[in-house]
PDB file of N, CA and C in Angstrom:
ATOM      1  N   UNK A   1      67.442  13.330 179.865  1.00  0.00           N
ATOM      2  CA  UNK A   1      68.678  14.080 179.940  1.00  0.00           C
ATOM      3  C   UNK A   1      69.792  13.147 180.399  1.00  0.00           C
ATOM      4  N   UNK A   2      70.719  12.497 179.648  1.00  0.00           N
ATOM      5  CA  UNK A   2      71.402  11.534 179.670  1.00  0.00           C
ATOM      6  C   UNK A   2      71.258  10.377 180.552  1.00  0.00           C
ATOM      7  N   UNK A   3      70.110  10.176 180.513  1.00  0.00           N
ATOM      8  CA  UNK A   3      69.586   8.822 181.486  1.00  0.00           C
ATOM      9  C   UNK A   3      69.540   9.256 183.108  1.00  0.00           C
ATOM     10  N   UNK A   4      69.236  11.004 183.185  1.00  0.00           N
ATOM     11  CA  UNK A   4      69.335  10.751 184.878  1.00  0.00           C
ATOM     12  C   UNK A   4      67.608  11.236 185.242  1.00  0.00           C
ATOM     13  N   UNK A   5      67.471  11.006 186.040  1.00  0.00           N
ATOM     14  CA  UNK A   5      66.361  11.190 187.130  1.00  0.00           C
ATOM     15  C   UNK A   5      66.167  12.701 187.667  1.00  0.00           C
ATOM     16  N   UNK A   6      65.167  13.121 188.286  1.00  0.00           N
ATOM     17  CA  UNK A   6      65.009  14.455 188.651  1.00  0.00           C
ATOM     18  C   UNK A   6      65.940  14.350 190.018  1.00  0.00           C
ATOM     19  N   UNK A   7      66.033  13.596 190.855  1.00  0.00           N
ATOM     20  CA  UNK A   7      66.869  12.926 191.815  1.00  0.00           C
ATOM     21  C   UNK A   7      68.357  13.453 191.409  1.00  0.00           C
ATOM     22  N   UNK A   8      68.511  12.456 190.940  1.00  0.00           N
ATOM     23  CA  UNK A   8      70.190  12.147 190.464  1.00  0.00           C
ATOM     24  C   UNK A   8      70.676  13.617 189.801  1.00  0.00           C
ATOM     25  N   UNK A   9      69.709  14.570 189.628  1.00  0.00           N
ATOM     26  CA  UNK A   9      70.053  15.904 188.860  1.00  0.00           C
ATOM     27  C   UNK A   9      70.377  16.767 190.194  1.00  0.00           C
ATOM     28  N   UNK A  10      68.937  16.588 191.046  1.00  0.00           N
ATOM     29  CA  UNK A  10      68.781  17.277 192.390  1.00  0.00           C
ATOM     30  C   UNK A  10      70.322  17.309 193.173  1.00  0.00           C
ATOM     31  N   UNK A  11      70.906  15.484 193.795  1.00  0.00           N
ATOM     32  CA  UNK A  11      72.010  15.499 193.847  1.00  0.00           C
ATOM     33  C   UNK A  11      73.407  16.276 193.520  1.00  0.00           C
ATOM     34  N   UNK A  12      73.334  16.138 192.354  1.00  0.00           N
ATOM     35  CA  UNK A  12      74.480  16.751 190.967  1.00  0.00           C
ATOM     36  C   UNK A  12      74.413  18.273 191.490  1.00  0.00           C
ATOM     37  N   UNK A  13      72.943  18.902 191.632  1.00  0.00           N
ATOM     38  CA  UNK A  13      73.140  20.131 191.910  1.00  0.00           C
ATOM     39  C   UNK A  13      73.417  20.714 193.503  1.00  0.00           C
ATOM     40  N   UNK A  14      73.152  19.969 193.975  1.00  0.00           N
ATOM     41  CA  UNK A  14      73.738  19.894 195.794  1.00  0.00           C
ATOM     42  C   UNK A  14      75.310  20.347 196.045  1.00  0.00           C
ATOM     43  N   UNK A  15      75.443  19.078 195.156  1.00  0.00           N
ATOM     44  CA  UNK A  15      77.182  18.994 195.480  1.00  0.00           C
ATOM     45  C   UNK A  15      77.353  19.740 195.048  1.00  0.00           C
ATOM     46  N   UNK A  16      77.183  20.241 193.535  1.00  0.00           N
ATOM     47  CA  UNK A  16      78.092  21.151 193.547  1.00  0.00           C
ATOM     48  C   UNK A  16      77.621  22.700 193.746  1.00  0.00           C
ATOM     49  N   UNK A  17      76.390  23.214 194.443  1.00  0.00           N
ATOM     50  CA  UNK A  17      76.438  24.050 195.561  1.00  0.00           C
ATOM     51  C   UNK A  17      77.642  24.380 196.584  1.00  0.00           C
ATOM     52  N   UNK A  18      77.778  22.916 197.209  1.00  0.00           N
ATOM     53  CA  UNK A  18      78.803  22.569 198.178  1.00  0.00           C
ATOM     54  C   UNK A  18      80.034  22.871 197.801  1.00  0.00           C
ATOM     55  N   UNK A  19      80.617  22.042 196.793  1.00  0.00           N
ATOM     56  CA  UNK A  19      81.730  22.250 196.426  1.00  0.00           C
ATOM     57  C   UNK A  19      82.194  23.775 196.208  1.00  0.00           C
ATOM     58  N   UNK A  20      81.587  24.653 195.147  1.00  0.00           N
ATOM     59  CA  UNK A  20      81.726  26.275 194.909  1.00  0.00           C
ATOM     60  C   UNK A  20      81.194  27.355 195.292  1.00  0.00           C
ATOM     61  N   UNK A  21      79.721  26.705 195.951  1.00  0.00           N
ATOM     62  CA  UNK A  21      79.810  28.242 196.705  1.00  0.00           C
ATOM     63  C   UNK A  21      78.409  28.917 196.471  1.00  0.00           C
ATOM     64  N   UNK A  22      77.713  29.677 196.950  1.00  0.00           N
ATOM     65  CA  UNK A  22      76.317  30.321 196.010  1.00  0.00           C
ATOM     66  C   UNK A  22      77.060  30.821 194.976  1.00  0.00           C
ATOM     67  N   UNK A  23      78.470  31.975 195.570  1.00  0.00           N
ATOM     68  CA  UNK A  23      79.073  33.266 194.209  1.00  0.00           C
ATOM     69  C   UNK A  23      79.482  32.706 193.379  1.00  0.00           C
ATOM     70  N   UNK A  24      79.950  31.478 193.316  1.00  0.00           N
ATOM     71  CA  UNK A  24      81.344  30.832 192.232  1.00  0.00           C
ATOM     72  C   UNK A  24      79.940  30.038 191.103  1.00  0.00           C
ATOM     73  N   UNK A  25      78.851  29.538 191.481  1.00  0.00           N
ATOM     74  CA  UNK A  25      78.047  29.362 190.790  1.00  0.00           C
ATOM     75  C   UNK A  25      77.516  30.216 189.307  1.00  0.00           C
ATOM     76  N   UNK A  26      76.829  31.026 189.826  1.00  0.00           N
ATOM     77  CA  UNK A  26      76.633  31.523 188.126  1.00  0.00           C
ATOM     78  C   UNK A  26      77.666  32.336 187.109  1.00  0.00           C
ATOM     79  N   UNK A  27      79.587  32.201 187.934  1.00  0.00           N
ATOM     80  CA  UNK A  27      80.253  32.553 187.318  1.00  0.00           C
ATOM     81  C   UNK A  27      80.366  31.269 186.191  1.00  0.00           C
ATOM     82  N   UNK A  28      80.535  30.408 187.032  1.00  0.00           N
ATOM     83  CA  UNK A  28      80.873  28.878 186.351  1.00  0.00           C
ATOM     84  C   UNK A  28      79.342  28.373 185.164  1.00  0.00           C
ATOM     85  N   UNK A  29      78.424  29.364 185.604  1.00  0.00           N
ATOM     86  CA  UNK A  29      76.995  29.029 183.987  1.00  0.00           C
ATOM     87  C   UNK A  29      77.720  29.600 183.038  1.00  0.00           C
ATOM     88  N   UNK A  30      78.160  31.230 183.499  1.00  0.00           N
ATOM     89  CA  UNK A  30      78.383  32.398 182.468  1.00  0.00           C
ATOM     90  C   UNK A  30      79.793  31.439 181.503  1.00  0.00           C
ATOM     91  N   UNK A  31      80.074  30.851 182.119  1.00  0.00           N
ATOM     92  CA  UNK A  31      81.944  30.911 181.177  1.00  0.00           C
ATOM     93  C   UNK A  31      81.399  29.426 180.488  1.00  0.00           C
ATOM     94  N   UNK A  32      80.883  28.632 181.142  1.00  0.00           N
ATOM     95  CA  UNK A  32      80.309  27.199 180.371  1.00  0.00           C
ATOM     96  C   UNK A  32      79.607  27.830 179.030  1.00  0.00           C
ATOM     97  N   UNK A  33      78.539  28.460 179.278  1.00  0.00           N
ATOM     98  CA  UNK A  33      77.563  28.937 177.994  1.00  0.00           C
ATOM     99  C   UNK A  33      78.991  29.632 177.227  1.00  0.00           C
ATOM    100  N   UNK A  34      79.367  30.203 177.660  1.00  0.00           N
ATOM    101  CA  UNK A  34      80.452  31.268 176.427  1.00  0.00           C
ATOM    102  C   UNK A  34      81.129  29.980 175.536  1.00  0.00           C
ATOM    103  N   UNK A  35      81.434  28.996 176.329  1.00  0.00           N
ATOM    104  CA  UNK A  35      82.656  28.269 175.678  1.00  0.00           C
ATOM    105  C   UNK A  35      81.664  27.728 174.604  1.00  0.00           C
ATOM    106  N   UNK A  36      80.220  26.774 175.424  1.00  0.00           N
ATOM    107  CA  UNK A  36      79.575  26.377 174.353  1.00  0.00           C
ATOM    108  C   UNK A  36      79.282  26.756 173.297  1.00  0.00           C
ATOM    109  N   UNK A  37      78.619  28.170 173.584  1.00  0.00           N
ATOM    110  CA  UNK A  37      78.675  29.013 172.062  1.00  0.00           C
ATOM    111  C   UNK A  37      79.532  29.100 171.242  1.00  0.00           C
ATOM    112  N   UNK A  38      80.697  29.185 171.952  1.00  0.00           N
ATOM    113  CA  UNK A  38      82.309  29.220 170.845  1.00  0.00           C
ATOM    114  C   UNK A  38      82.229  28.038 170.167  1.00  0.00           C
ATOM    115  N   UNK A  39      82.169  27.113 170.334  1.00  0.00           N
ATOM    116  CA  UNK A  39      81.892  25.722 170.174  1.00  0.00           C
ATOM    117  C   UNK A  39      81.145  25.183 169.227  1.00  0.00           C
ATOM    118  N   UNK A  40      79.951  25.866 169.289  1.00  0.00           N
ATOM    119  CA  UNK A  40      78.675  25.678 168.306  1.00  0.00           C
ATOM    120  C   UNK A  40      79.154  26.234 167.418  1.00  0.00           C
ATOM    121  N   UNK A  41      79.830  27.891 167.598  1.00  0.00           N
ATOM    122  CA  UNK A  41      79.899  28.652 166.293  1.00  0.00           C
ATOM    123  C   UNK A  41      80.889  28.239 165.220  1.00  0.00           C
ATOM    124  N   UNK A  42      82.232  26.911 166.064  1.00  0.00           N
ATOM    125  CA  UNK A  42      82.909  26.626 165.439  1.00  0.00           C
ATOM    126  C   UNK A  42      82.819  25.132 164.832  1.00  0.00           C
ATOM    127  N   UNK A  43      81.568  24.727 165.020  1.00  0.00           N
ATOM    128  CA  UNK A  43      81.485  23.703 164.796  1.00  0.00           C
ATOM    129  C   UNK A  43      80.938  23.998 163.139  1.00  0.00           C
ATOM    130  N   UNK A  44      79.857  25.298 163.235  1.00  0.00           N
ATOM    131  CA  UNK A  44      78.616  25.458 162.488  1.00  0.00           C
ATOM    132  C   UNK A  44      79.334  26.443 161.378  1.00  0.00           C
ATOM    133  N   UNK A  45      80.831  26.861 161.734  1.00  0.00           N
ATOM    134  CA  UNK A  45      81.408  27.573 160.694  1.00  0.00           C
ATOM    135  C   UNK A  45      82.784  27.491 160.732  1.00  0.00           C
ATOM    136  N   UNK A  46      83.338  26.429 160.477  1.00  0.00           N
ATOM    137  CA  UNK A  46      85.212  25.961 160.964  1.00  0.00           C
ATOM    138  C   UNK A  46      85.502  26.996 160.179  1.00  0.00           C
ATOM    139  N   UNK A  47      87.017  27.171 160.396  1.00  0.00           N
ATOM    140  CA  UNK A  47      87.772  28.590 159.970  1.00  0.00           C
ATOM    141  C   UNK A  47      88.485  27.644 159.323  1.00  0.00           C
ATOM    142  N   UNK A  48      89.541  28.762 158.638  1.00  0.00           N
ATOM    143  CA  UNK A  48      90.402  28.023 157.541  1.00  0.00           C
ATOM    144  C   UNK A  48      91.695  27.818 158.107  1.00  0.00           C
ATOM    145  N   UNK A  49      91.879  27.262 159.074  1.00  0.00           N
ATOM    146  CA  UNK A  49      93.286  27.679 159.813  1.00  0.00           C
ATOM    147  C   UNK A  49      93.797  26.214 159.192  1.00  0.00           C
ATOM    148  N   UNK A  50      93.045  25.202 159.085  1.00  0.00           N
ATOM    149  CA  UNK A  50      93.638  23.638 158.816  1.00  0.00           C
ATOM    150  C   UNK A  50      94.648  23.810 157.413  1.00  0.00           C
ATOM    151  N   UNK A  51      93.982  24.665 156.459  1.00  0.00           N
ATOM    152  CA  UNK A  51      94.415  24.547 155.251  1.00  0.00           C
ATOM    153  C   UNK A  51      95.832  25.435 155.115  1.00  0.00           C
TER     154      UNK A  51
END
């Protein structure tokens, strides 16, 4: 997973415990996954807005 360690993940997920909070946490999964999906869906079906 981009060259990190179970460590260096462990870390990653510490801080940012710290930084936001237990509550601010699985708001910040919910809106990441949404965007990604938007993302995928627009990758996997561009709209015609260019033309």
């Amino acid at each position: 997973m981009f060259g990190l360690g179970w460590p260096e993940v462990a870390i990653i997920l510490i801080v940012a415990l710290l930084i936001f909070g237990p509550k601010k946490i699985p708001e910040l999964g919910s809106s990441l996954g949404k965007t990604l999906r938007g993302f995928k869906e627009e990758v996997n079906n561009p709209s015609d807005e260019d033309e």
